[in-house]
PDB file of N, CA and C in Angstrom:
ATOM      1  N   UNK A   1     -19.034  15.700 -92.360  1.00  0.00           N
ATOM      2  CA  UNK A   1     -19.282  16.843 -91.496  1.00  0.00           C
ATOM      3  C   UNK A   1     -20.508  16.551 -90.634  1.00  0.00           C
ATOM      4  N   UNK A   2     -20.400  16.473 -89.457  1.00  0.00           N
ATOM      5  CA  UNK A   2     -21.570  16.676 -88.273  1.00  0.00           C
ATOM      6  C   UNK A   2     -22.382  17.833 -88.154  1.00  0.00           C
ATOM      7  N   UNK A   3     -23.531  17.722 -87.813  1.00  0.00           N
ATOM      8  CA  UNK A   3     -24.215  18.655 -87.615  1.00  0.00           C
ATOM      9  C   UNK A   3     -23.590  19.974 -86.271  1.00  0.00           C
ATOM     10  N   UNK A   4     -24.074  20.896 -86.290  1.00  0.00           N
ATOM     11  CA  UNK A   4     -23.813  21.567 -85.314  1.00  0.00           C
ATOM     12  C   UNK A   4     -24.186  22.760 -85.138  1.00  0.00           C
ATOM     13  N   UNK A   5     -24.551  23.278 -83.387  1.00  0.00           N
ATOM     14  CA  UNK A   5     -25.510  24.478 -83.362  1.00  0.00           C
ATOM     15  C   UNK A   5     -24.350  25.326 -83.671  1.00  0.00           C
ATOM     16  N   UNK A   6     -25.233  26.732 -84.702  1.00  0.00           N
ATOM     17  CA  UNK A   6     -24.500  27.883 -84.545  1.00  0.00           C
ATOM     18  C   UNK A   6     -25.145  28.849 -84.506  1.00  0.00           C
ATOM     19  N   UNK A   7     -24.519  30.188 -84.118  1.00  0.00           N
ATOM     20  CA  UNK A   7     -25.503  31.221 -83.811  1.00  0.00           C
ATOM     21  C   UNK A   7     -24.889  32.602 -85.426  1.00  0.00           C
ATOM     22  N   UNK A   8     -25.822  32.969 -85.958  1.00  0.00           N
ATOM     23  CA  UNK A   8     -25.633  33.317 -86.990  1.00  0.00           C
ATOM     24  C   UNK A   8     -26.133  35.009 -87.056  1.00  0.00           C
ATOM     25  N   UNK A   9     -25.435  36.130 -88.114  1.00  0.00           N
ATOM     26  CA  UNK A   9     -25.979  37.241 -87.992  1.00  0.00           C
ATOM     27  C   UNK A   9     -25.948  37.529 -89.372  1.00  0.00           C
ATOM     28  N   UNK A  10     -26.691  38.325 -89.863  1.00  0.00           N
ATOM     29  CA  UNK A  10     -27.021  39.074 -91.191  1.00  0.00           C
ATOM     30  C   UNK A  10     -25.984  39.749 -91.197  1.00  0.00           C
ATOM     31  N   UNK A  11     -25.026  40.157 -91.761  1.00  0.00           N
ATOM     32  CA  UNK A  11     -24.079  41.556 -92.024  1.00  0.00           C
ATOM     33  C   UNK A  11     -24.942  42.641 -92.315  1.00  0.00           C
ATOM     34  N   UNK A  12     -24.756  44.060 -91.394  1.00  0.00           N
ATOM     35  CA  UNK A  12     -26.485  44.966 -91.065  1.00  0.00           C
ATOM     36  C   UNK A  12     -26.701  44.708 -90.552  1.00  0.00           C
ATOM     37  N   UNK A  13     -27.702  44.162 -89.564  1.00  0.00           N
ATOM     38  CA  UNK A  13     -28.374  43.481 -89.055  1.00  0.00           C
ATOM     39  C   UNK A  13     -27.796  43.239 -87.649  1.00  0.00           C
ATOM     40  N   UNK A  14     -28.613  43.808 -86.782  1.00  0.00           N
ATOM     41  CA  UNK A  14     -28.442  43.554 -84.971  1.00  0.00           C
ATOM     42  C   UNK A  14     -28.533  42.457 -84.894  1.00  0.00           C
ATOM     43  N   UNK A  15     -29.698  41.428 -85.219  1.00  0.00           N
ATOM     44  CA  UNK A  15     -30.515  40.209 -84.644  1.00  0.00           C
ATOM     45  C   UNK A  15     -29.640  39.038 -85.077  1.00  0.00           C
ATOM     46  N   UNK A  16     -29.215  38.547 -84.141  1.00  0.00           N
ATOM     47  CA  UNK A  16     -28.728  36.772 -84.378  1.00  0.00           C
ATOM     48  C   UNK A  16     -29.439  36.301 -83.640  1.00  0.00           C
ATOM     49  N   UNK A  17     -29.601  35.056 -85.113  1.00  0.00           N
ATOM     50  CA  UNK A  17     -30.496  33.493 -84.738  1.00  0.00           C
ATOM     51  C   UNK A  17     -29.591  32.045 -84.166  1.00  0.00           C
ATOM     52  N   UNK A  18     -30.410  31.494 -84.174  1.00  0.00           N
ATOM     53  CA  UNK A  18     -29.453  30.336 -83.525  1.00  0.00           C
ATOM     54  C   UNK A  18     -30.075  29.495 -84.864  1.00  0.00           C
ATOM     55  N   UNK A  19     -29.314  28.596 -85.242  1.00  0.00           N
ATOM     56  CA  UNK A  19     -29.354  27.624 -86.398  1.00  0.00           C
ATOM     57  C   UNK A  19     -28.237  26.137 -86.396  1.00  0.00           C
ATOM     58  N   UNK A  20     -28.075  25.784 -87.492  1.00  0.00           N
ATOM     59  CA  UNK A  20     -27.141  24.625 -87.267  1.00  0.00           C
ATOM     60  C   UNK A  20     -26.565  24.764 -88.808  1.00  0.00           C
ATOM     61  N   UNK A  21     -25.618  23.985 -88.990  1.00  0.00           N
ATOM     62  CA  UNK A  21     -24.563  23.574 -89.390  1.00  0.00           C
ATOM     63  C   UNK A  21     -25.532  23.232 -91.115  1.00  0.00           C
ATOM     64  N   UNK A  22     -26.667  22.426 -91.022  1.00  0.00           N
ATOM     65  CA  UNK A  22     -26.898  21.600 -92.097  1.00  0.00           C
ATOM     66  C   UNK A  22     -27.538  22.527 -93.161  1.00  0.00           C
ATOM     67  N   UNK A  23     -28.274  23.528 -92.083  1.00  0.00           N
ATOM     68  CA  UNK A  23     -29.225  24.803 -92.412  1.00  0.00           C
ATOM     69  C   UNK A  23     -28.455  25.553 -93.058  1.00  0.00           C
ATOM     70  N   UNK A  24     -27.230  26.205 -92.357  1.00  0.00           N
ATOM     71  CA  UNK A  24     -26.599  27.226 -93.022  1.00  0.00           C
ATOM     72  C   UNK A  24     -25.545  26.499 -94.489  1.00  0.00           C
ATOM     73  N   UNK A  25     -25.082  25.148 -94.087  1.00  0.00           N
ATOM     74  CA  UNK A  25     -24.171  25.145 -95.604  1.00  0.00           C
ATOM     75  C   UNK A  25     -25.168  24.688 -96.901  1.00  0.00           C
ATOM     76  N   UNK A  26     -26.118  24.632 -96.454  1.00  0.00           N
ATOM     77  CA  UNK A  26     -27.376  24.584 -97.980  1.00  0.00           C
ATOM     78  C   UNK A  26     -27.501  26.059 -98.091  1.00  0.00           C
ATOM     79  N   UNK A  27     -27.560  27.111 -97.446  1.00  0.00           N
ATOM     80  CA  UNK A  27     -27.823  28.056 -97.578  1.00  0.00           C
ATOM     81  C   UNK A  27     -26.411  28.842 -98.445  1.00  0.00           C
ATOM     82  N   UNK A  28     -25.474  28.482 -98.026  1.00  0.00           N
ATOM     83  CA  UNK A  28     -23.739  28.583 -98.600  1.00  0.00           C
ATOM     84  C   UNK A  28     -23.591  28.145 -99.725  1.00  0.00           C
ATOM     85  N   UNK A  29     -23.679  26.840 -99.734  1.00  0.00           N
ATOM     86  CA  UNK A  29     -24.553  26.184-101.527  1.00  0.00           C
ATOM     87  C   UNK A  29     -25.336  26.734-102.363  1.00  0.00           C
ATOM     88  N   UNK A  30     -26.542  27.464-101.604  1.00  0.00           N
ATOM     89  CA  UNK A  30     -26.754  28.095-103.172  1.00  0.00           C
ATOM     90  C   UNK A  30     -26.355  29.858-103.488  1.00  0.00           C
ATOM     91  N   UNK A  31     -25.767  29.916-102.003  1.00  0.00           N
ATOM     92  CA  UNK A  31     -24.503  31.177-103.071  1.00  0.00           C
ATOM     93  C   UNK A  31     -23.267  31.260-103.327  1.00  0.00           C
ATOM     94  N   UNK A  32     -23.108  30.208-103.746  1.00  0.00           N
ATOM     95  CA  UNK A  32     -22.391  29.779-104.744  1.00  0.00           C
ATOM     96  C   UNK A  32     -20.658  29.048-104.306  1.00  0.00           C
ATOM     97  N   UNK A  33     -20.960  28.307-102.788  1.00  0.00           N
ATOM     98  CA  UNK A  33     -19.753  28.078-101.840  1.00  0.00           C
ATOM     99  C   UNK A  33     -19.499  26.844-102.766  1.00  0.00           C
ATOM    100  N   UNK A  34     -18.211  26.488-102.997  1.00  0.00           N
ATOM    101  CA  UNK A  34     -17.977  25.540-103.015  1.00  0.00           C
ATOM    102  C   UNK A  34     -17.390  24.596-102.183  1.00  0.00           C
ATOM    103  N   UNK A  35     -17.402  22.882-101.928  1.00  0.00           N
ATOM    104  CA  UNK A  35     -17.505  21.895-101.178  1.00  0.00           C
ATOM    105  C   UNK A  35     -16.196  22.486-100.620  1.00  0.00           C
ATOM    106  N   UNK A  36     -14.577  22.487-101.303  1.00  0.00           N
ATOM    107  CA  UNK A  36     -13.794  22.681-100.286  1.00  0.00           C
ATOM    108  C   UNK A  36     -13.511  23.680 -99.259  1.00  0.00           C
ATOM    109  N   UNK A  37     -14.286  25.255 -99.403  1.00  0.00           N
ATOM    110  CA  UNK A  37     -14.797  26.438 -99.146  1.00  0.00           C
ATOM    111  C   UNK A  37     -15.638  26.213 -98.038  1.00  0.00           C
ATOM    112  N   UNK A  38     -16.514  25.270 -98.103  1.00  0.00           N
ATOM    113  CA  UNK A  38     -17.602  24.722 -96.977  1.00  0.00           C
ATOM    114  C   UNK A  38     -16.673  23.395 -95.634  1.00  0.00           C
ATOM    115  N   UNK A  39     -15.937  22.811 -96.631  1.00  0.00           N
ATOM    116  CA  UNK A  39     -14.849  22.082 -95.839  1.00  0.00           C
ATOM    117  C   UNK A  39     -13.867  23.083 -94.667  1.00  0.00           C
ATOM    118  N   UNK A  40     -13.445  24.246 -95.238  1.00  0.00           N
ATOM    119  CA  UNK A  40     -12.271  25.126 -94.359  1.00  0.00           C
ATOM    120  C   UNK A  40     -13.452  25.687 -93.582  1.00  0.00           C
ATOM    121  N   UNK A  41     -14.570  26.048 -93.963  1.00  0.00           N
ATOM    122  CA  UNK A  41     -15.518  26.802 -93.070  1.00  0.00           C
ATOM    123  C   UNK A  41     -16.198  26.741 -92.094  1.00  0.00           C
ATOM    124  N   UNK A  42     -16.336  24.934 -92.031  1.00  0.00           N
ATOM    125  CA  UNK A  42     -16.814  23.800 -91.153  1.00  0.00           C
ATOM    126  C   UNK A  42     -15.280  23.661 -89.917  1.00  0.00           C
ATOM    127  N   UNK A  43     -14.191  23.593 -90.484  1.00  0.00           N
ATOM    128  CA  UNK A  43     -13.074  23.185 -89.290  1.00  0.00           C
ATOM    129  C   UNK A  43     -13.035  24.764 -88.725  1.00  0.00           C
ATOM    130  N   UNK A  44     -12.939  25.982 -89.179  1.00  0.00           N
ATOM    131  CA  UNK A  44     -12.743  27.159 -88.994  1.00  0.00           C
ATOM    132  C   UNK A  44     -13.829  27.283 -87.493  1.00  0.00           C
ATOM    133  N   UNK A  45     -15.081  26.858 -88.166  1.00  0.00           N
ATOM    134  CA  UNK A  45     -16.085  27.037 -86.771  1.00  0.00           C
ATOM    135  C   UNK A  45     -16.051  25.939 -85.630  1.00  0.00           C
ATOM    136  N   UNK A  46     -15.403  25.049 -86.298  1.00  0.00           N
ATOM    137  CA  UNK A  46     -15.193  24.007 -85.042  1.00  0.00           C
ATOM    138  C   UNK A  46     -13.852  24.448 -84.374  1.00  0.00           C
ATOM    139  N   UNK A  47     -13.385  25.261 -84.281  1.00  0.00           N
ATOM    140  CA  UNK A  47     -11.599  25.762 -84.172  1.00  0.00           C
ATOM    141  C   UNK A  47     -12.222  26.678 -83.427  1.00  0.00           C
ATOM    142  N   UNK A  48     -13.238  26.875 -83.052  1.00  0.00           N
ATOM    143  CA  UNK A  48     -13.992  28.364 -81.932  1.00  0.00           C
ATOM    144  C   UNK A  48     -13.489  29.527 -82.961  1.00  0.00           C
ATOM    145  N   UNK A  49     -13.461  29.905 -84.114  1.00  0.00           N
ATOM    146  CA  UNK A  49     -13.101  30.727 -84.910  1.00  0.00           C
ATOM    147  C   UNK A  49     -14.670  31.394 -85.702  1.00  0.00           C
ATOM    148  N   UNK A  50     -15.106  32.803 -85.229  1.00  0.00           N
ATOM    149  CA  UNK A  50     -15.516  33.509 -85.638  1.00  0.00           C
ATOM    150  C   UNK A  50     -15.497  33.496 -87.957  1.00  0.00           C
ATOM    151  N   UNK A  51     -16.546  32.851 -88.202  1.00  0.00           N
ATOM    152  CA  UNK A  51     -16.344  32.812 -89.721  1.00  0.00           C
ATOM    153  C   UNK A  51     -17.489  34.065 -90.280  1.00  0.00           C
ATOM    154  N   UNK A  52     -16.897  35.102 -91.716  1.00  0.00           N
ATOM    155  CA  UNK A  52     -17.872  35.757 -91.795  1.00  0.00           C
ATOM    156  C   UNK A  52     -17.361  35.814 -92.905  1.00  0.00           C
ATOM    157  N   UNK A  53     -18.789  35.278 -94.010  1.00  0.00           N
ATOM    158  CA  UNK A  53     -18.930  34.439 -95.809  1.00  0.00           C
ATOM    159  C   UNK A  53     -20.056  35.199 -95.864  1.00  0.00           C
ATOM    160  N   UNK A  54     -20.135  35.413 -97.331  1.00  0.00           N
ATOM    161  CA  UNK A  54     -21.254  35.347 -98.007  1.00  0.00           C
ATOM    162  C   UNK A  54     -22.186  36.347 -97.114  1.00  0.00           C
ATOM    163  N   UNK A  55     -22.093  37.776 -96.523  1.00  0.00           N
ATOM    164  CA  UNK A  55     -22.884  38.172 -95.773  1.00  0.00           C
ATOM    165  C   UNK A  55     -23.681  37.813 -94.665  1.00  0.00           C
ATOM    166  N   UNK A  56     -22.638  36.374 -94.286  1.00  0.00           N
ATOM    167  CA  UNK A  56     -23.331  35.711 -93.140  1.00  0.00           C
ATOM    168  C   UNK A  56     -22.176  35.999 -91.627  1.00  0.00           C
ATOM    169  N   UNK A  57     -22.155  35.737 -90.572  1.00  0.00           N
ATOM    170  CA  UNK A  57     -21.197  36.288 -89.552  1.00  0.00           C
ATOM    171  C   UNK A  57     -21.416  34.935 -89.006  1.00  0.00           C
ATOM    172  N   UNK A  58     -20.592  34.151 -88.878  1.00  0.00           N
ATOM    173  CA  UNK A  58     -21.494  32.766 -88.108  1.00  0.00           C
ATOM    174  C   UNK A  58     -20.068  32.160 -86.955  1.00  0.00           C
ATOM    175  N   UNK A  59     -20.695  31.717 -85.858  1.00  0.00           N
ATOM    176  CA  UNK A  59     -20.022  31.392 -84.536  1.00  0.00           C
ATOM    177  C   UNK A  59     -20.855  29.634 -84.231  1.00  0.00           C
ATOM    178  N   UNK A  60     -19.836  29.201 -83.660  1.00  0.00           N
ATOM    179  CA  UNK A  60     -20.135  27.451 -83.133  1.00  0.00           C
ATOM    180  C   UNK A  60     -20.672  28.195 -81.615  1.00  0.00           C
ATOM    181  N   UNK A  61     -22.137  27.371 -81.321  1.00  0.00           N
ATOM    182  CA  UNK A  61     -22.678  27.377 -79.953  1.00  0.00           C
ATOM    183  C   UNK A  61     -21.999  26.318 -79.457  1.00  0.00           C
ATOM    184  N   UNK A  62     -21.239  27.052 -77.617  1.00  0.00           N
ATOM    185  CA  UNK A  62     -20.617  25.650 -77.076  1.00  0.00           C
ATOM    186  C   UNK A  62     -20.843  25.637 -75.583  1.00  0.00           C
ATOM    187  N   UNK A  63     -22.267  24.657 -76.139  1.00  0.00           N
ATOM    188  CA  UNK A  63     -22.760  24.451 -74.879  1.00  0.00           C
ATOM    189  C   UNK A  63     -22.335  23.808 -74.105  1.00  0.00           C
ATOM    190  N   UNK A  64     -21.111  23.513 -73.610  1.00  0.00           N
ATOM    191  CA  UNK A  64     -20.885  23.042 -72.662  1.00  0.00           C
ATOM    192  C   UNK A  64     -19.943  24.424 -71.742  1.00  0.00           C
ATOM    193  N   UNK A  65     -19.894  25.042 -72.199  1.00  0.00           N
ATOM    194  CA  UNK A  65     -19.566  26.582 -71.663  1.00  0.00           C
ATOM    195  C   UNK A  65     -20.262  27.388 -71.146  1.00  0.00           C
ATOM    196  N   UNK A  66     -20.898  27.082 -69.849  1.00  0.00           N
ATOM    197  CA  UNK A  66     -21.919  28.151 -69.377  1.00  0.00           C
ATOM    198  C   UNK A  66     -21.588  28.987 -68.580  1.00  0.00           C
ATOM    199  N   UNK A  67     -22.138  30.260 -68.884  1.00  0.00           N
ATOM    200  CA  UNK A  67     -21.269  31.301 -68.232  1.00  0.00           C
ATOM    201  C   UNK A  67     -22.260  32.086 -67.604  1.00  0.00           C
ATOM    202  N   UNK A  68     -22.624  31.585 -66.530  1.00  0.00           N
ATOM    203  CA  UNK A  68     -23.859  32.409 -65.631  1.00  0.00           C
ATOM    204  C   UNK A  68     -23.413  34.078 -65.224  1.00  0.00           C
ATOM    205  N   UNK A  69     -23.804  34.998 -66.052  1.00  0.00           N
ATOM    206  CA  UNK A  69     -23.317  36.417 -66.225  1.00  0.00           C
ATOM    207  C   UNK A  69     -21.857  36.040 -66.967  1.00  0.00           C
ATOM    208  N   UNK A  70     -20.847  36.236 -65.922  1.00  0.00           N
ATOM    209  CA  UNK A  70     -20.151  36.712 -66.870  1.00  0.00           C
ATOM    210  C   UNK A  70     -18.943  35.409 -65.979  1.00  0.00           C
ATOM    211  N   UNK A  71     -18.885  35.754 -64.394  1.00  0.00           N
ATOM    212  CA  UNK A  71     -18.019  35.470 -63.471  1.00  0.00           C
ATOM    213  C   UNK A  71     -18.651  34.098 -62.719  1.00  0.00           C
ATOM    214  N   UNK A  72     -17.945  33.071 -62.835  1.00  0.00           N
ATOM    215  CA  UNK A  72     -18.713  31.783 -62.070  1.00  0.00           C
ATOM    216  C   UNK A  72     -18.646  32.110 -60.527  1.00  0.00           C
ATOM    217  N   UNK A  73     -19.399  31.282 -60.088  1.00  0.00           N
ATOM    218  CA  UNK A  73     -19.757  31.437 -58.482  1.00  0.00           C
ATOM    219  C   UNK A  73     -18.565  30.897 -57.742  1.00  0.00           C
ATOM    220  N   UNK A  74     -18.102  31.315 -57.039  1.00  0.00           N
ATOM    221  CA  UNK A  74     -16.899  30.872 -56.219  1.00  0.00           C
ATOM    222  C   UNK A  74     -17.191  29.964 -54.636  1.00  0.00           C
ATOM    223  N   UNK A  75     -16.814  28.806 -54.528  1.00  0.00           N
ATOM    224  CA  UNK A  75     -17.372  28.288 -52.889  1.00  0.00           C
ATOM    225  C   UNK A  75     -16.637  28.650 -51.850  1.00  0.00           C
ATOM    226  N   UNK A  76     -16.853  29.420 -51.043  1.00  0.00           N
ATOM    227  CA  UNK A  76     -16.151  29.705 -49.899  1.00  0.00           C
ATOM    228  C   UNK A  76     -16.616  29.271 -48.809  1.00  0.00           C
ATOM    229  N   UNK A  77     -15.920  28.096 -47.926  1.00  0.00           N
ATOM    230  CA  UNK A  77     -15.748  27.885 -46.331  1.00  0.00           C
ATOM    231  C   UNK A  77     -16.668  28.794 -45.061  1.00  0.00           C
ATOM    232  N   UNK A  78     -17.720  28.358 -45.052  1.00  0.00           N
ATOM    233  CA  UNK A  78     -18.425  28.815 -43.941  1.00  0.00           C
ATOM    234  C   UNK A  78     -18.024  30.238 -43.196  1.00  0.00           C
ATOM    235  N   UNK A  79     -16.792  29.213 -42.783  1.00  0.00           N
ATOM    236  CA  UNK A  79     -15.650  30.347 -41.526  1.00  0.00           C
ATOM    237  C   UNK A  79     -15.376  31.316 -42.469  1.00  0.00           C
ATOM    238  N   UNK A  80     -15.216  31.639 -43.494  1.00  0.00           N
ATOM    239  CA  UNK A  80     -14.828  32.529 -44.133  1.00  0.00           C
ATOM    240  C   UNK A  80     -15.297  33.757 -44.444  1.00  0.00           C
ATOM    241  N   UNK A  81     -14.804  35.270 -43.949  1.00  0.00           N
ATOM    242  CA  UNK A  81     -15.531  36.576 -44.194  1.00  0.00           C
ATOM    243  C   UNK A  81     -14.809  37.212 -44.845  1.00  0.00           C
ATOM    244  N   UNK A  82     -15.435  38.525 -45.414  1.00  0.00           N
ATOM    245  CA  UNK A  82     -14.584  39.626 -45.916  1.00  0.00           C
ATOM    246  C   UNK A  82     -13.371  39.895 -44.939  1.00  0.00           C
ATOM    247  N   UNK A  83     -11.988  39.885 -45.528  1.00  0.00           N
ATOM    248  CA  UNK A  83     -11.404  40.390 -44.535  1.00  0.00           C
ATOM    249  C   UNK A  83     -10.648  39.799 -43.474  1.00  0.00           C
ATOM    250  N   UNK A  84     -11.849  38.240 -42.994  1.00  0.00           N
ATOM    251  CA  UNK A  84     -11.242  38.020 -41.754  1.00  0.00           C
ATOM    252  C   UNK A  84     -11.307  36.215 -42.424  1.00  0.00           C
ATOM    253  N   UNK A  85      -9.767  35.397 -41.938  1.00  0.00           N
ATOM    254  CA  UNK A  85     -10.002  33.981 -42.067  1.00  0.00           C
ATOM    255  C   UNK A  85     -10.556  33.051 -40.678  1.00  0.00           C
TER     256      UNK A  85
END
């Protein structure tokens, strides 16, 4: 298993942290996950799949997905106006 960023939430709890992969399955380990449990939980978050164990809520950061607001910038042609081509 590779390391990898994830962004993590308390169950309760508003505030998510950003963490990784190595951090949280030691943390899974000592309540009480076992290796093949940590195996489905590891492909689950690499699968862009929302995982929520052990009172933890945890998501894969994928940074190569940047989403400036919400809607990417579109290039439009000089000549080009509202309305008129």
């Amino acid at each position: 298993m590779k390391n990898m960023t994830l962004r993590a939430n308390i169950e309760g709890k508003e505030d998510k942290v950003t963490t990784d992969w190595y951090a949280i399955m030691a943390t899974l380990k000592d309540r009480g996950v076992d290796y093949g449990s940590l195996q489905r939980i590891y492909a689950e978050l690499n699968a862009g799949l929302l995982v929520t164990t052990r009172s933890l809520t945890l998501a894969k950061v994928n940074v190569e997905m940047v989403l400036a607001g919400v809607i990417r910038e579109m290039n439009m042609p000089a000549s080009y106006s509202m309305g008129r081509r």
